[in-house]
N, C-alpha and C. Protein backbone atom coordinates (compact mmCIF):
# COMPACT_ATOMS: atom_id res chain seq x y z
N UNK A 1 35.53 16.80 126.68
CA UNK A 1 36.92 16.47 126.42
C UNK A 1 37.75 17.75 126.35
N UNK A 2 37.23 18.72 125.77
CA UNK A 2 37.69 20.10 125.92
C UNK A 2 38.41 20.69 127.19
N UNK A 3 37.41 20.58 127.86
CA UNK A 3 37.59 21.45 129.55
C UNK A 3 38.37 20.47 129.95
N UNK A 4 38.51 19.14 129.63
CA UNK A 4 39.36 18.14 130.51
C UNK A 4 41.02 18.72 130.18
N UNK A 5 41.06 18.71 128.88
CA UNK A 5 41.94 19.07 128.03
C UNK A 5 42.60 20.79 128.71
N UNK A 6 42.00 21.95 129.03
CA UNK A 6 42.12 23.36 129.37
C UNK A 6 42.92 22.81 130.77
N UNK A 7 42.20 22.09 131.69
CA UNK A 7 42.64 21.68 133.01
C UNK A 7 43.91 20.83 132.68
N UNK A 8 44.78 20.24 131.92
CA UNK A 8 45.86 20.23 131.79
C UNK A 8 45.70 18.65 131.69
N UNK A 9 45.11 17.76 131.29
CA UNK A 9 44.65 16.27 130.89
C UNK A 9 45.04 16.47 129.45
N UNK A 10 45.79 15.64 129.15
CA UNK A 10 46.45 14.49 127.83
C UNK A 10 44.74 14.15 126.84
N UNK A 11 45.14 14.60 125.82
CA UNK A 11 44.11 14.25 124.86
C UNK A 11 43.19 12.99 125.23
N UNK A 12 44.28 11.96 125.10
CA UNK A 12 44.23 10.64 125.51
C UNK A 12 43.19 10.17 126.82
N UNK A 13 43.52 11.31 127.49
CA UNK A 13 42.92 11.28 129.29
C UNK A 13 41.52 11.64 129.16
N UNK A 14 41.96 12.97 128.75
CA UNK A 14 40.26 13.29 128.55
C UNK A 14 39.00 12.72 127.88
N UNK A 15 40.26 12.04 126.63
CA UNK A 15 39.22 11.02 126.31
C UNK A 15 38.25 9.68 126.70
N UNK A 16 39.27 9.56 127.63
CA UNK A 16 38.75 7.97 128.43
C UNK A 16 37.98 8.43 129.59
N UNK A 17 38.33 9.69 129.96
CA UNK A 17 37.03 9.85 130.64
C UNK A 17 35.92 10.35 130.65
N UNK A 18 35.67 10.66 129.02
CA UNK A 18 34.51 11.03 128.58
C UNK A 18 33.73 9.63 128.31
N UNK A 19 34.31 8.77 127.76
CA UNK A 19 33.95 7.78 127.17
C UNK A 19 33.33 6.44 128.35
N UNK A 20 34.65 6.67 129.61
CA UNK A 20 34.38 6.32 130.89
C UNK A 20 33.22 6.54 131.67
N UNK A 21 32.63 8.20 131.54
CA UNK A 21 31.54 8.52 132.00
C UNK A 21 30.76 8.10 131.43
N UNK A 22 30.05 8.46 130.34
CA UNK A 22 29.62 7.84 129.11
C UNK A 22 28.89 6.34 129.36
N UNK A 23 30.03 5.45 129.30
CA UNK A 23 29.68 4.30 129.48
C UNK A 23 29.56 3.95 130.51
N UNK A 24 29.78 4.28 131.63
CA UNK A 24 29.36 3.67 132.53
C UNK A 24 28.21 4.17 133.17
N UNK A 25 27.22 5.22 132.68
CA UNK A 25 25.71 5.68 133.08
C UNK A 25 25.03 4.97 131.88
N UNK A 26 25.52 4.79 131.13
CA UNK A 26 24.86 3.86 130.19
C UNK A 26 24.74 2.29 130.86
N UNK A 27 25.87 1.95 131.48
CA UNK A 27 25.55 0.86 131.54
C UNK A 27 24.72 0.82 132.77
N UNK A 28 24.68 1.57 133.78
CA UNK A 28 23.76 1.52 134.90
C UNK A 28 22.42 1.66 134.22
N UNK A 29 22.20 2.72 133.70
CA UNK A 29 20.70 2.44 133.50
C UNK A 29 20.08 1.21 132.58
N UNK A 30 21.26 0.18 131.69
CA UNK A 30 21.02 -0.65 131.36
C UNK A 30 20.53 -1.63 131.84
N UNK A 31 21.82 -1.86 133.44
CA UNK A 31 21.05 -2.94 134.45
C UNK A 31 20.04 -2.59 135.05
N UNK A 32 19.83 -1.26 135.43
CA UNK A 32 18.90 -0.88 136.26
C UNK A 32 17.32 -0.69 135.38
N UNK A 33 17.50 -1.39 134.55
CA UNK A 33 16.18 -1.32 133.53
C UNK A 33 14.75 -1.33 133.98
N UNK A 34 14.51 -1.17 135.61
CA UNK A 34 13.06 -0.61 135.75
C UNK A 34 12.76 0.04 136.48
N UNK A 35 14.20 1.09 137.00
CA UNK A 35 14.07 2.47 137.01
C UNK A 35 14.24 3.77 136.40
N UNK A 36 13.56 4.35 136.32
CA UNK A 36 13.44 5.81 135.22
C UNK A 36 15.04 6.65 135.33
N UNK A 37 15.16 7.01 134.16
CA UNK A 37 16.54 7.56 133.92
C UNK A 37 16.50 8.60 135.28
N UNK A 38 15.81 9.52 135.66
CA UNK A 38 15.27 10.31 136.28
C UNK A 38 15.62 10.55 137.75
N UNK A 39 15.08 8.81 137.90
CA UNK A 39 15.33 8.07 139.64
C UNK A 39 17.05 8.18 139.78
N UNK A 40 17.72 7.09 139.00
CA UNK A 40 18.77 6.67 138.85
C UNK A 40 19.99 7.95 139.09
N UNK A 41 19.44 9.41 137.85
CA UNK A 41 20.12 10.59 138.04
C UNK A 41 20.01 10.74 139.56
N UNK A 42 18.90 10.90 140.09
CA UNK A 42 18.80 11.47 141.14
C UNK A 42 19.38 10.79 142.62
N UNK A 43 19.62 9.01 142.19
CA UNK A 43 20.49 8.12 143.34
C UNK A 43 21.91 8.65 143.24
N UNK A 44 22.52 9.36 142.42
CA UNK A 44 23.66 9.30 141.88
C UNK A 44 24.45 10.62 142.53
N UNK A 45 23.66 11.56 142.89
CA UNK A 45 23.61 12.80 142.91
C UNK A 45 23.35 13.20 144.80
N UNK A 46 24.05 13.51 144.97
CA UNK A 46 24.03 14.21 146.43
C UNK A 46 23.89 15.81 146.10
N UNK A 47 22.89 16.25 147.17
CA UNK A 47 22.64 17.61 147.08
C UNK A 47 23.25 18.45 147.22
N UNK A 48 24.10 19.40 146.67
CA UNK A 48 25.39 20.15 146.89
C UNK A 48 26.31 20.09 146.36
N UNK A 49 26.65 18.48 145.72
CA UNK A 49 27.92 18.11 145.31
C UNK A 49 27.86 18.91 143.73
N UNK A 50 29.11 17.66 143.43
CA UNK A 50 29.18 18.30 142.20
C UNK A 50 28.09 18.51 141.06
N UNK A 51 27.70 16.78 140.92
CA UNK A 51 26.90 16.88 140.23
C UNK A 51 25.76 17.30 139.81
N UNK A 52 25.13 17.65 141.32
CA UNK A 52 24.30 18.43 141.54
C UNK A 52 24.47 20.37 140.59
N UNK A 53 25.53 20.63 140.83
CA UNK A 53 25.81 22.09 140.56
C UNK A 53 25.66 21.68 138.99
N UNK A 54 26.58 20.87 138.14
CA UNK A 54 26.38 20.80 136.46
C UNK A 54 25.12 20.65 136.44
N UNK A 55 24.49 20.01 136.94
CA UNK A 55 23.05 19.86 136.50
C UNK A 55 22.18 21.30 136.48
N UNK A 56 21.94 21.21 137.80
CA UNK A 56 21.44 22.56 138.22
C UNK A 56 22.45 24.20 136.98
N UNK A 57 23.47 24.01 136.82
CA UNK A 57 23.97 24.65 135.70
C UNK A 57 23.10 24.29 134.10
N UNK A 58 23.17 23.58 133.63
CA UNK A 58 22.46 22.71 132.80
C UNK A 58 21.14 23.03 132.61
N UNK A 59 20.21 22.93 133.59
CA UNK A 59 19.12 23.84 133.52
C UNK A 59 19.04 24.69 133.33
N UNK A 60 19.07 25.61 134.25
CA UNK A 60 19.51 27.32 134.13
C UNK A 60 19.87 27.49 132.35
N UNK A 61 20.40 26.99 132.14
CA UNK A 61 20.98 27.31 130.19
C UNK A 61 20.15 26.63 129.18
N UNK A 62 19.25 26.03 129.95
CA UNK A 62 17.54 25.65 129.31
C UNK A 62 18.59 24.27 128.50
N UNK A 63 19.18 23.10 128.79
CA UNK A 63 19.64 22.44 128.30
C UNK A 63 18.29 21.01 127.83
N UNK A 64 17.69 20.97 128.58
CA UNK A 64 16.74 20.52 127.99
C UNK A 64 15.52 21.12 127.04
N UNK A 65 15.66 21.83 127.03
CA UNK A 65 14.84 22.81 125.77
C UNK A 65 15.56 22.72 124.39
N UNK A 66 16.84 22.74 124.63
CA UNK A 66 17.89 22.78 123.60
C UNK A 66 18.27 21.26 122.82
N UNK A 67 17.97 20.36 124.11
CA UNK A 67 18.06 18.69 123.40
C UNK A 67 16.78 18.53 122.67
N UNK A 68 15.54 18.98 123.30
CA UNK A 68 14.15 18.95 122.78
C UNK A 68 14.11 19.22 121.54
N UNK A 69 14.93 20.63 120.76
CA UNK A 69 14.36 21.39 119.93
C UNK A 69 15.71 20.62 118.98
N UNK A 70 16.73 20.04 119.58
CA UNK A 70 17.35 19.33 118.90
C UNK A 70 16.57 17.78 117.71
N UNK A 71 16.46 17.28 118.67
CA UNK A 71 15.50 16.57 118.43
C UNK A 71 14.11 16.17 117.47
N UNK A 72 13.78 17.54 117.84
CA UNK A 72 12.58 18.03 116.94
C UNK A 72 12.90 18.03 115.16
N UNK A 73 14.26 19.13 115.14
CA UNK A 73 14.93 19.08 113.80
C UNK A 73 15.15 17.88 113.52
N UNK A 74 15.68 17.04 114.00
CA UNK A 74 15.75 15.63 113.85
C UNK A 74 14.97 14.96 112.82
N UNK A 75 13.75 14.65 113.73
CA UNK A 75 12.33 14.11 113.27
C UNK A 75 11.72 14.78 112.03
N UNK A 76 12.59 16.61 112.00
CA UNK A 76 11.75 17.15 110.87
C UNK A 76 12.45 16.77 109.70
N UNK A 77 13.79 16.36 110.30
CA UNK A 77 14.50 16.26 108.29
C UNK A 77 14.56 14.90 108.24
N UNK A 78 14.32 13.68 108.87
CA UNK A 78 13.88 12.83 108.80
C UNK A 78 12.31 12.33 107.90
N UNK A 79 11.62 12.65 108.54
CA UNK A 79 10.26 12.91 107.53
C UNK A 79 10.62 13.75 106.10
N UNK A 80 11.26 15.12 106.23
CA UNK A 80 11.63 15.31 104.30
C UNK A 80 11.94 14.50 103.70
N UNK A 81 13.52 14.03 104.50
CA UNK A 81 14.39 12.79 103.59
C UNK A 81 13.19 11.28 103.33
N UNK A 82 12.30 11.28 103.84
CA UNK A 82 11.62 9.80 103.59
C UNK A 82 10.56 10.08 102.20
N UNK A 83 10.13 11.72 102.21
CA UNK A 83 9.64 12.04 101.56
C UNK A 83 9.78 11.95 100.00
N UNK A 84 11.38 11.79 99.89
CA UNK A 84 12.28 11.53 98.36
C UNK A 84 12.31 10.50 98.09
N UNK A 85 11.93 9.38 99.14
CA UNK A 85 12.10 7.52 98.80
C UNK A 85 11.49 7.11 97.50
């Protein structure tokens, strides 16, 4: 919503199309429920284009290492907090 916002988009704008994107890969992989998030990224995506480059950006900055280890903390203060029940 930020960068939408820098590029000269209305609070408002940027918002709906975060929320726009958002929901609507959500809802594809909803219908598409017995193909892997994986496949679906990869129908979506032409080689070169854009999406291709965020992604390929995205990597490079170890973004899945970073959701992983997100995650991880997650699960770890999850298990403390159950620990006080």
């Amino acid at each position: 919503q930020q960068k939408a916002m820098q590029l000269g988009f209305s609070a408002e704008q940027a918002r709906a199309m975060v929320v726009q994107t958002a929901l609507g890969a959500a809802t594809l992989a909803q219908v598409a429920s017995d193909t892997s998030l994986e496949d679906l990224r990869a129908q979506v995506t032409s080689k070169g284009g854009t999406t291709h480059a965020a992604i390929e950006s995205l990597r490079e900055q170890q973004l899945p290492q970073l959701v992983a280890n997100a995650m991880q903390a997650a699960i770890d203060r999850a298990v403390e907090m159950a620990k006080t029940l």
